[in-house]
C-alpha atoms as a PDB file:
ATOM      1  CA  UNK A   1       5.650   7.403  34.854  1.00  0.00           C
ATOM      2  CA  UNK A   2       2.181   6.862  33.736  1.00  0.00           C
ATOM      3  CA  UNK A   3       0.028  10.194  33.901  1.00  0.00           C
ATOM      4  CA  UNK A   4      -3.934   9.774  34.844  1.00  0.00           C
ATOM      5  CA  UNK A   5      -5.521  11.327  31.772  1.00  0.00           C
ATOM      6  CA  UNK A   6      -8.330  14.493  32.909  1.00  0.00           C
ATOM      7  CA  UNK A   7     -10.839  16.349  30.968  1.00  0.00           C
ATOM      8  CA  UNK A   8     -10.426  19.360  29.816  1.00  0.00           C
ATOM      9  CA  UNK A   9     -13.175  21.688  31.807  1.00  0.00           C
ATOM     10  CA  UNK A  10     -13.719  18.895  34.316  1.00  0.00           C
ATOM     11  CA  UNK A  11     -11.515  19.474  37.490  1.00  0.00           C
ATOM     12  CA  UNK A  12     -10.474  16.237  39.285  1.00  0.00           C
ATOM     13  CA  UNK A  13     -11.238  18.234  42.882  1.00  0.00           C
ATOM     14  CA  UNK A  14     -13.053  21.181  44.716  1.00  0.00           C
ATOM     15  CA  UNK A  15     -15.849  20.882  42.826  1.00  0.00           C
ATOM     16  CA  UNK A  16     -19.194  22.423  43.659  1.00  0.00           C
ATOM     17  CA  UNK A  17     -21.623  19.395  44.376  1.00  0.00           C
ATOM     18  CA  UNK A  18     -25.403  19.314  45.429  1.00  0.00           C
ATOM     19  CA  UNK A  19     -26.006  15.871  47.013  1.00  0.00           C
ATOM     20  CA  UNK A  20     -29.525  15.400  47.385  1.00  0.00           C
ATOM     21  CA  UNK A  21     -30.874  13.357  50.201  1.00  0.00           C
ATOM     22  CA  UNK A  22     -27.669  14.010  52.124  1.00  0.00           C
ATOM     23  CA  UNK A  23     -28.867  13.862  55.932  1.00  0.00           C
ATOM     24  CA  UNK A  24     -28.620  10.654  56.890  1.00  0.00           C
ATOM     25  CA  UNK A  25     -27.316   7.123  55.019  1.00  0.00           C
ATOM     26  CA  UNK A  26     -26.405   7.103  52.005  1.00  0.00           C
ATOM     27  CA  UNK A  27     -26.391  10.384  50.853  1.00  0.00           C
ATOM     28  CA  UNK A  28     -24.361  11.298  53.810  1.00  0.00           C
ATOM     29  CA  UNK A  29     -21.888   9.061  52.880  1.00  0.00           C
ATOM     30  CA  UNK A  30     -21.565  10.330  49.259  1.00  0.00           C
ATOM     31  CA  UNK A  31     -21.554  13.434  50.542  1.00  0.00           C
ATOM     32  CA  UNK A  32     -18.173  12.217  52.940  1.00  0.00           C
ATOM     33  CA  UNK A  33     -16.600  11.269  49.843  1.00  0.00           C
ATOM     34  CA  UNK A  34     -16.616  14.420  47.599  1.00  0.00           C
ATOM     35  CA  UNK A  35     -15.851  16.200  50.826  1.00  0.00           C
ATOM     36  CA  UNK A  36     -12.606  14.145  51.073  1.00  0.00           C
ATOM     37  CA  UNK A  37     -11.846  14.616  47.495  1.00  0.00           C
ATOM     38  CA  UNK A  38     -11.889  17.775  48.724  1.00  0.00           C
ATOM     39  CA  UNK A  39     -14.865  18.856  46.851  1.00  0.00           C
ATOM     40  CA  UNK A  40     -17.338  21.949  48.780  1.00  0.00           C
ATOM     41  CA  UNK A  41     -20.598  20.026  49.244  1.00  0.00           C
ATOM     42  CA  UNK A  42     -24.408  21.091  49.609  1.00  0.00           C
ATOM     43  CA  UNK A  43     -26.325  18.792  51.834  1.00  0.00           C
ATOM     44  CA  UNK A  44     -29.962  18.867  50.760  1.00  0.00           C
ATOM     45  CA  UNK A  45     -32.396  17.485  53.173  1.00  0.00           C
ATOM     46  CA  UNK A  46     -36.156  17.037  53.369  1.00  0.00           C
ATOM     47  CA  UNK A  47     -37.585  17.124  56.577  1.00  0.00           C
ATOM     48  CA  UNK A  48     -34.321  16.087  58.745  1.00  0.00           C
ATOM     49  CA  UNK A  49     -32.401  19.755  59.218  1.00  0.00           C
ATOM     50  CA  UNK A  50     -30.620  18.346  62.883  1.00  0.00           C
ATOM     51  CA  UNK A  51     -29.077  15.505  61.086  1.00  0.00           C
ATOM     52  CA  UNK A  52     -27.844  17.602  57.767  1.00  0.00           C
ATOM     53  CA  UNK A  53     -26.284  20.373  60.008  1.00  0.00           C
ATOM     54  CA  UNK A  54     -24.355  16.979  61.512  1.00  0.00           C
ATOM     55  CA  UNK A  55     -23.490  15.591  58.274  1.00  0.00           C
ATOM     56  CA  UNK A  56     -22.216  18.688  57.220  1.00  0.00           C
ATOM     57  CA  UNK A  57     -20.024  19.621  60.559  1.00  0.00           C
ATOM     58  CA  UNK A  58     -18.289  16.393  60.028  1.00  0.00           C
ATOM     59  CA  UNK A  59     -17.019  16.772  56.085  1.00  0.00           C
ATOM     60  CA  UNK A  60     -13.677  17.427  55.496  1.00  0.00           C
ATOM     61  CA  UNK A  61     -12.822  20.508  54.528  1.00  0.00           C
ATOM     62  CA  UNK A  62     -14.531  23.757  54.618  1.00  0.00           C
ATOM     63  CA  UNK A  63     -17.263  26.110  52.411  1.00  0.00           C
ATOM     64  CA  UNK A  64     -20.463  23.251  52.500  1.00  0.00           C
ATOM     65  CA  UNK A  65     -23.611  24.306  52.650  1.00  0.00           C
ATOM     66  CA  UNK A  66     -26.792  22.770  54.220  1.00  0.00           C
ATOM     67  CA  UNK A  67     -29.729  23.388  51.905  1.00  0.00           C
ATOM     68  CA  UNK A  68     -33.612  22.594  52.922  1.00  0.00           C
ATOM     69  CA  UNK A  69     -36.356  21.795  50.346  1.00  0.00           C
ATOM     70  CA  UNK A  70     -39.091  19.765  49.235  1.00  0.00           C
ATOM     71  CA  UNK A  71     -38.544  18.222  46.577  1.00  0.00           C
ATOM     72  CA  UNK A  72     -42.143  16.639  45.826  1.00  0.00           C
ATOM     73  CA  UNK A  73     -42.590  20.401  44.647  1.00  0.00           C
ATOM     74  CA  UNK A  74     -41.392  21.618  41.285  1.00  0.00           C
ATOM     75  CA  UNK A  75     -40.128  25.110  42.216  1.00  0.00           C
ATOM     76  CA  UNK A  76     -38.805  24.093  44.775  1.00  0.00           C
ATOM     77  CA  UNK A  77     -36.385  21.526  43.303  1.00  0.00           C
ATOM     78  CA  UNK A  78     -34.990  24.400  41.017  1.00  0.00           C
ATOM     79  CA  UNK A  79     -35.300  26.459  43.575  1.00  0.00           C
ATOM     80  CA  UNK A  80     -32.240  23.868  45.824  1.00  0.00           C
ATOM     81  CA  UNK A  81     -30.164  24.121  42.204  1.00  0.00           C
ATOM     82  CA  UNK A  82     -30.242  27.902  42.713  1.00  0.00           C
ATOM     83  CA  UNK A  83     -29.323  28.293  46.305  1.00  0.00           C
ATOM     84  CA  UNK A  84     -26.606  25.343  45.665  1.00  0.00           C
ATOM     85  CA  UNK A  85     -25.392  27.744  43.036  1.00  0.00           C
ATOM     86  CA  UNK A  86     -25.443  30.713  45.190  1.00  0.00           C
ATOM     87  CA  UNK A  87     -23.963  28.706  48.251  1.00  0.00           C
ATOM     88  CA  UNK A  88     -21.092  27.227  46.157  1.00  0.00           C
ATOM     89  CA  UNK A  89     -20.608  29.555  43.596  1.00  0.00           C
ATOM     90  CA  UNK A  90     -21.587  27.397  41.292  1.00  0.00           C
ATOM     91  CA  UNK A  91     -22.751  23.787  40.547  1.00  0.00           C
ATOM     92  CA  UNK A  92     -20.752  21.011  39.158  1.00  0.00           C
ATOM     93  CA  UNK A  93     -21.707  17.795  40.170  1.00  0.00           C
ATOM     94  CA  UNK A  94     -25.465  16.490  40.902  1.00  0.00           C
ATOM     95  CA  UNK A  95     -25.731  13.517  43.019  1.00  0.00           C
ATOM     96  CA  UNK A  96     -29.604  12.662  42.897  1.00  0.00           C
ATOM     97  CA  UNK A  97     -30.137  10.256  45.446  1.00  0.00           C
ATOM     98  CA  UNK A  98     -33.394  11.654  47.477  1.00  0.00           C
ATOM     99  CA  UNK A  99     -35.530   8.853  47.307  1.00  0.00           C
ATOM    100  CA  UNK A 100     -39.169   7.731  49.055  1.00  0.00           C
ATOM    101  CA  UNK A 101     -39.468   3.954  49.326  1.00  0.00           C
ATOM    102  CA  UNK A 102     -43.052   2.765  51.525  1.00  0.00           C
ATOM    103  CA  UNK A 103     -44.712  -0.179  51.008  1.00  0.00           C
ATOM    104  CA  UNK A 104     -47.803  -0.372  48.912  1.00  0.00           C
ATOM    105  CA  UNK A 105     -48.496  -4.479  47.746  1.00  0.00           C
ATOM    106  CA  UNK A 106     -51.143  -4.571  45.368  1.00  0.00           C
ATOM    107  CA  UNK A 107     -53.117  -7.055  46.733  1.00  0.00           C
ATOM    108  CA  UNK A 108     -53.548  -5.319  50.279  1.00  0.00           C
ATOM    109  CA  UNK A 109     -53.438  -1.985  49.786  1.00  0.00           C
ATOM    110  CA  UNK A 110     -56.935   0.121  49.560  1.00  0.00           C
ATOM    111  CA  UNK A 111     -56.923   2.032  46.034  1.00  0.00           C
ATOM    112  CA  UNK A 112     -56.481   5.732  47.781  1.00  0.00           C
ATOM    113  CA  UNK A 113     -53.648   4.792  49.558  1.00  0.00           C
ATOM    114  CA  UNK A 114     -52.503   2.682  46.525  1.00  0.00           C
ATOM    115  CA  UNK A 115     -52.588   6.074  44.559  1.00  0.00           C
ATOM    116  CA  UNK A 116     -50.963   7.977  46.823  1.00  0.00           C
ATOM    117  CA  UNK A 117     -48.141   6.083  46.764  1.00  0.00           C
ATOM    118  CA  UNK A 118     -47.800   6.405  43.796  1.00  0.00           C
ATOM    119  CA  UNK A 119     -48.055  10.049  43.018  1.00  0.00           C
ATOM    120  CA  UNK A 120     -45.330  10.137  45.955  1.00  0.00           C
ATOM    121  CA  UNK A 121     -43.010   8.301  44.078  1.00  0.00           C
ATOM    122  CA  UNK A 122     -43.711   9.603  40.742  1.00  0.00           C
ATOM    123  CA  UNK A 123     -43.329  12.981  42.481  1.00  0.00           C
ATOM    124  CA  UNK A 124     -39.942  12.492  44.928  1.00  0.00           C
ATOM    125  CA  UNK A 125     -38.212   9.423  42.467  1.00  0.00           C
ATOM    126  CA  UNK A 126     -38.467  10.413  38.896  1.00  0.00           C
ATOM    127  CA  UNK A 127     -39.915  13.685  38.397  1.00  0.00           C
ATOM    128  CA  UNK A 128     -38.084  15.785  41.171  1.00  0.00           C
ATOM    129  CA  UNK A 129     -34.402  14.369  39.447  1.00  0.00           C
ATOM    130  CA  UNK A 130     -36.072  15.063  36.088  1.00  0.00           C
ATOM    131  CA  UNK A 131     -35.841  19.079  37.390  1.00  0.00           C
ATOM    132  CA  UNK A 132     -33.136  18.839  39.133  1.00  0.00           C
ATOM    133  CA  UNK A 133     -31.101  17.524  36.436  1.00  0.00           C
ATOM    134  CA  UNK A 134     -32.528  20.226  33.727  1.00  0.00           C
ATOM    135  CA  UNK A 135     -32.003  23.055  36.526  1.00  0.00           C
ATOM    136  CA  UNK A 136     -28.310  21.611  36.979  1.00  0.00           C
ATOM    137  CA  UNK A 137     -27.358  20.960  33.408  1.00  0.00           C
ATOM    138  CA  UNK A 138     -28.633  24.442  32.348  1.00  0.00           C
ATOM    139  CA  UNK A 139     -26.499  26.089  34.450  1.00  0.00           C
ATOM    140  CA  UNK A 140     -23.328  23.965  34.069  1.00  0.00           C
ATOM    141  CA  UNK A 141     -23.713  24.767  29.979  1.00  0.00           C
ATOM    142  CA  UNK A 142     -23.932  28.653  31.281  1.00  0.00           C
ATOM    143  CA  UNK A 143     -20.846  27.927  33.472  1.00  0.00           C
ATOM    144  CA  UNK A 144     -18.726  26.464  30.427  1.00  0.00           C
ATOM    145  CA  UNK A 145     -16.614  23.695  31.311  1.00  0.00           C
ATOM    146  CA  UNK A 146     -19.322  20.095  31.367  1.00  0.00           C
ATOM    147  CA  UNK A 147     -20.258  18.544  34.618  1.00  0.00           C
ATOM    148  CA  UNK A 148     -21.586  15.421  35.785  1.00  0.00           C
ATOM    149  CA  UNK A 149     -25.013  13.930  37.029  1.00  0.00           C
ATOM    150  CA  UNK A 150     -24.891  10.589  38.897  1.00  0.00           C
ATOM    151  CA  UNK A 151     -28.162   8.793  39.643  1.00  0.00           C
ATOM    152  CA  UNK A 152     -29.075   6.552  42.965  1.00  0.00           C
ATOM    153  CA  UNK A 153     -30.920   3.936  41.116  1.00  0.00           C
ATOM    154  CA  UNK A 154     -31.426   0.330  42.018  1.00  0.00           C
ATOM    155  CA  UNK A 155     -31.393  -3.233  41.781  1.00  0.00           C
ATOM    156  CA  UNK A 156     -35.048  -3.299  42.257  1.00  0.00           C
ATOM    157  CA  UNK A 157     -35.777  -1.340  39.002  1.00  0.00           C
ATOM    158  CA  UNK A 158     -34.885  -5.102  37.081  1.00  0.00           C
ATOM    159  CA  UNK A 159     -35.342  -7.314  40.122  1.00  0.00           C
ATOM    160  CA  UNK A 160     -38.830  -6.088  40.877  1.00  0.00           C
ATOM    161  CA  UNK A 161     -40.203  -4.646  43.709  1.00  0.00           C
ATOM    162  CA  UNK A 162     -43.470  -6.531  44.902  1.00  0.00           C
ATOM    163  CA  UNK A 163     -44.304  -4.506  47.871  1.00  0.00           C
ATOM    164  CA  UNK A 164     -42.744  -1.609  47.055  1.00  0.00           C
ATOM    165  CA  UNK A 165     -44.363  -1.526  43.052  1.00  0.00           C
ATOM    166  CA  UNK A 166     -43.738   2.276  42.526  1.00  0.00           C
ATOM    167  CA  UNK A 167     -40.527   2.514  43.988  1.00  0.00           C
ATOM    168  CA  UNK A 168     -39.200  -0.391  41.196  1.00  0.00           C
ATOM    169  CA  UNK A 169     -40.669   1.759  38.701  1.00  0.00           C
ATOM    170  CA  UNK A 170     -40.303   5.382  39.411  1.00  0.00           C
ATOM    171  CA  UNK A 171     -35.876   3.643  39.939  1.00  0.00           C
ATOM    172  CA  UNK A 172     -36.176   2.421  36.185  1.00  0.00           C
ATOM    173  CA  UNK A 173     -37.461   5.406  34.880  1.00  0.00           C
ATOM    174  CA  UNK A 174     -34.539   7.183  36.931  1.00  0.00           C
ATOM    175  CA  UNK A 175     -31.940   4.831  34.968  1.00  0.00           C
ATOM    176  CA  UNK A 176     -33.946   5.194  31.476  1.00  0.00           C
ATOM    177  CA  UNK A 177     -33.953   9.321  32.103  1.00  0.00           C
ATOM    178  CA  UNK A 178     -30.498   8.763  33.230  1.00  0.00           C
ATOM    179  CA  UNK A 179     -28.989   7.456  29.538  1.00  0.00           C
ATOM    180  CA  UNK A 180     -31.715  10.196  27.675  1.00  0.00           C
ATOM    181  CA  UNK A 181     -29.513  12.530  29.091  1.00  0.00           C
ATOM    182  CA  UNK A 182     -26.507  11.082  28.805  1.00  0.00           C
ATOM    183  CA  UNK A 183     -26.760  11.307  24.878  1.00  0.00           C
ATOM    184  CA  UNK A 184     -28.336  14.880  25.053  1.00  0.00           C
ATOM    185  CA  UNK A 185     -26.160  16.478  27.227  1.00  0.00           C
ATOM    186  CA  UNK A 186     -22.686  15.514  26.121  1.00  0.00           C
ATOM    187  CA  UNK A 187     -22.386  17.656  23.245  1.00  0.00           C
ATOM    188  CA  UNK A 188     -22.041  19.852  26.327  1.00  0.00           C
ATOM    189  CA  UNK A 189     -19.392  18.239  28.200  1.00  0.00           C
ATOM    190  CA  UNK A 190     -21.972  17.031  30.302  1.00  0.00           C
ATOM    191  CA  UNK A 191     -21.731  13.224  31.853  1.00  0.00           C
ATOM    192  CA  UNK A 192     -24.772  11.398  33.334  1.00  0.00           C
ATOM    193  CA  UNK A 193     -24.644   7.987  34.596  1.00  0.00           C
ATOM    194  CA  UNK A 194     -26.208   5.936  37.394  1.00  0.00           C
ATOM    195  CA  UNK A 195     -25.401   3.126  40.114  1.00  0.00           C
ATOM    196  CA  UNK A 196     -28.305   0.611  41.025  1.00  0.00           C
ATOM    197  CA  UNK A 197     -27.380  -1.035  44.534  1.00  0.00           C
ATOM    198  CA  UNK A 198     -28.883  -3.732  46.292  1.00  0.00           C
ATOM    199  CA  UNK A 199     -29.532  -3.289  49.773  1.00  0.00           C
ATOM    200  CA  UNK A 200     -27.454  -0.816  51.028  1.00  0.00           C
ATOM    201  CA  UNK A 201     -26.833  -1.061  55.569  1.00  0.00           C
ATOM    202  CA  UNK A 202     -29.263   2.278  56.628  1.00  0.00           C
ATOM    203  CA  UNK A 203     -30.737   3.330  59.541  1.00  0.00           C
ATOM    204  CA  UNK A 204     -33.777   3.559  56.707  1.00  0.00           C
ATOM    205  CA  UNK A 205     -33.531  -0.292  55.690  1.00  0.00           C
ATOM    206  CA  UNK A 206     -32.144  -1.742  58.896  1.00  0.00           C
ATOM    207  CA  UNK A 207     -35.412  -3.132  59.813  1.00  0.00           C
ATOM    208  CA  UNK A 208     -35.453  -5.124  56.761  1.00  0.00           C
ATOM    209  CA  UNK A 209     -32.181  -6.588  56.500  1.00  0.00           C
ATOM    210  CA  UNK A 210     -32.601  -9.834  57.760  1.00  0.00           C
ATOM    211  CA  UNK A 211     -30.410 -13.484  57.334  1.00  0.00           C
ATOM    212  CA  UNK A 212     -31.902 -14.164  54.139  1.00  0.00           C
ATOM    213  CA  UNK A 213     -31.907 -10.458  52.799  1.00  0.00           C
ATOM    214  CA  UNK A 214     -27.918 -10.805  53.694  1.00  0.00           C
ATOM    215  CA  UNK A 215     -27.792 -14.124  52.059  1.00  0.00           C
ATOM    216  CA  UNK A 216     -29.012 -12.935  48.635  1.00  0.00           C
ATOM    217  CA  UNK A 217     -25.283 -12.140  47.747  1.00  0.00           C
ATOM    218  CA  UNK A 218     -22.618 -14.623  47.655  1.00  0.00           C
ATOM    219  CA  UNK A 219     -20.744 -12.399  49.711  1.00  0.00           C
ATOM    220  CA  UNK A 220     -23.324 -12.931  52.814  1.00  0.00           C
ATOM    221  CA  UNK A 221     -23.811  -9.669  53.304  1.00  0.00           C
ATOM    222  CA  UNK A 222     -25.199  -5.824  51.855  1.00  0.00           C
ATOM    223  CA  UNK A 223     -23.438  -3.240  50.789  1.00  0.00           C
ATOM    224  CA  UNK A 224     -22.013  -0.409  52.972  1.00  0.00           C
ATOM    225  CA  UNK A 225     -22.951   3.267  52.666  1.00  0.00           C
ATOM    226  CA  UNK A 226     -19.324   3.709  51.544  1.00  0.00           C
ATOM    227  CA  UNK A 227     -19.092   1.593  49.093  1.00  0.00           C
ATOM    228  CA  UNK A 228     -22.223   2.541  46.917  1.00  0.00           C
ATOM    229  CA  UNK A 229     -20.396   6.137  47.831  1.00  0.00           C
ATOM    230  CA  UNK A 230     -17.358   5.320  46.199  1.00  0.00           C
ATOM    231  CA  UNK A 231     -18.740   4.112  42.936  1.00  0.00           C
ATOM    232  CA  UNK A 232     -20.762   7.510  42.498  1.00  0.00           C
ATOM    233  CA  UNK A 233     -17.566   9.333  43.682  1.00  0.00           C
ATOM    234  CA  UNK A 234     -15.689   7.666  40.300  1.00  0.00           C
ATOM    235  CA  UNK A 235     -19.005   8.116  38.193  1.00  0.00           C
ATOM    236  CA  UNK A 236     -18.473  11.964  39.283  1.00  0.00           C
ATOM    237  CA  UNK A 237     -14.653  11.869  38.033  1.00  0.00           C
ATOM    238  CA  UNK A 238     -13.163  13.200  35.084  1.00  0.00           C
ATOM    239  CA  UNK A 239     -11.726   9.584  34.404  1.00  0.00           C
ATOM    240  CA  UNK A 240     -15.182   7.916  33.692  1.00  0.00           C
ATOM    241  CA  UNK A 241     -16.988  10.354  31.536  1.00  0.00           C
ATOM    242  CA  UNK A 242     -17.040   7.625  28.208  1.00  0.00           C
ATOM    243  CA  UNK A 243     -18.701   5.696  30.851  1.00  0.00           C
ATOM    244  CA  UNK A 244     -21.323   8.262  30.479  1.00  0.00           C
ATOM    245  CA  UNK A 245     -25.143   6.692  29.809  1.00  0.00           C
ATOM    246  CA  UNK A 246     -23.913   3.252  32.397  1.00  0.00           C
ATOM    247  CA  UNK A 247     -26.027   1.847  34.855  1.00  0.00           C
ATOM    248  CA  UNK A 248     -23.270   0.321  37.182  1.00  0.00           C
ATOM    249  CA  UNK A 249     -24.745  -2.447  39.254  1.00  0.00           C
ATOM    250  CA  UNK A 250     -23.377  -2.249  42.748  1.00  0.00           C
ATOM    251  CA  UNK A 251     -25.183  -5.043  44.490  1.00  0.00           C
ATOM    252  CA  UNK A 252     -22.785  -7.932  45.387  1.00  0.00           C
ATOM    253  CA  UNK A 253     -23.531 -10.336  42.606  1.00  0.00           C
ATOM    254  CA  UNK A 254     -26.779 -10.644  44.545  1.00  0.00           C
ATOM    255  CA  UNK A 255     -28.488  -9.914  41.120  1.00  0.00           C
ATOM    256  CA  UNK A 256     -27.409 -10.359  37.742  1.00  0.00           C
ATOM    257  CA  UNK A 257     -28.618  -9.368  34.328  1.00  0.00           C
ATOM    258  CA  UNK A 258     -28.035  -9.935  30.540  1.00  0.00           C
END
């Protein structure tokens, strides 16, 4: 009988996770998955505390956490690693899929507010996983034993993003910080990869997901929460760490690169 192959250090369940973004959508769903895998979750959430105390009530299993900060500050992104830590008894797995996306065209949008935007972004997108991910991976080297980091990226970071400029960016530098670590951190044990999805069905995007959105794909239709879920639920697995440094594309064939 053939044997699944594991990594030494790396357990295949009830691992310690910190989902970020985990109220609602997507990050609820990823935050279903581990839970099923019978992994002890934290949901992080912004501003949303009603809807992480649901997602959290309805994981499998028991010992999650529910875990409030902003993540547009500094200290207080380390500060969500810590009382992850503290909550779980360690950390294992960082899923960093907290995300702003408004719009901002260029052509329409007064400089100030253009700015903002962007400083948002910069703040929430790329530099809040940026300490996150240092926070994480500097106590999973303490713990012994590697870890993972999985990325929410997106489509949008090679398919552009005309009204939404910032958010197109601040995703590509998530996928280029992404592979950075990757080759610094696995001396350690330490995967890091990324999935990019297209439109993903949220209560966040449902506004926008019109005939033509849907018809971008062959398939006719966007992804579900639980499917973008289960491809950073194998990222997270001992089975895919020399896929360590990927950006896996989880979009439908609605966009394809070279």
């Amino acid at each position: 009988m053939e044997q699944t192959q594991t990594v030494p250090g790396i357990p295949a369940s009830g691992r310690r996770v910190l989902v970020t973004g985990a109220a609602r959508g997507l990050g609820r769903a990823v935050a279903h998955a581990f839970a099923a895998h019978g992994d002890r979750v934290a949901v992080h959430y912004g501003t949303r505390r009603r809807d992480a105390e649901a997602t959290a009530a309805a994981l499998p299993g028991s010992g999650h956490a529910v875990l409030g900060a902003d993540l547009a500050e500094p200290e207080h992104a380390v500060g969500l690693v810590d009382a992850a830590a503290e909550a779980l008894g360690g950390v294992d797995v960082l899923v960093n899929n907290a995300a702003v996306n408004t719009p901002h065209p260029p052509a329409d949008t007064p400089f100030a507010e253009w700015d903002a935007a962007w400083r948002q972004h910069v703040a929430v997108n790329l530099l809040a996983p940026a300490h996150l991910s240092h926070a994480a991976a500097r106590r999973m080297i303490d713990q012994g034993g590697g870890g993972r980091i999985v990325n929410v990226g997106s489509r949008g970071a090679f398919r552009g993003e005309p009204d939404h400029p910032a958010y197109g960016a601040t995703k590509a530098g998530l996928h280029a910080l992404g592979q950075s670590l990757a080759v610094a951190l696995a001396p350690h044990g330490i995967a890091v990869a990324s999935v990019a999805p297209g439109f993903v069905d949220t209560e966040r995007v449902a506004h926008r997901l019109t005939d033509a959105v849907r018809a971008q794909s062959p398939f006719g239709r966007v992804a579900t929460p639980e499917e973008v879920a289960a491809a950073v639920l194998w990222l997270a697995s001992p089975q895919a760490q020399w896929s360590s440094g990927t950006v896996l594309d989880v979009n439908g064939a609605s966009y394809l690169r070279t």
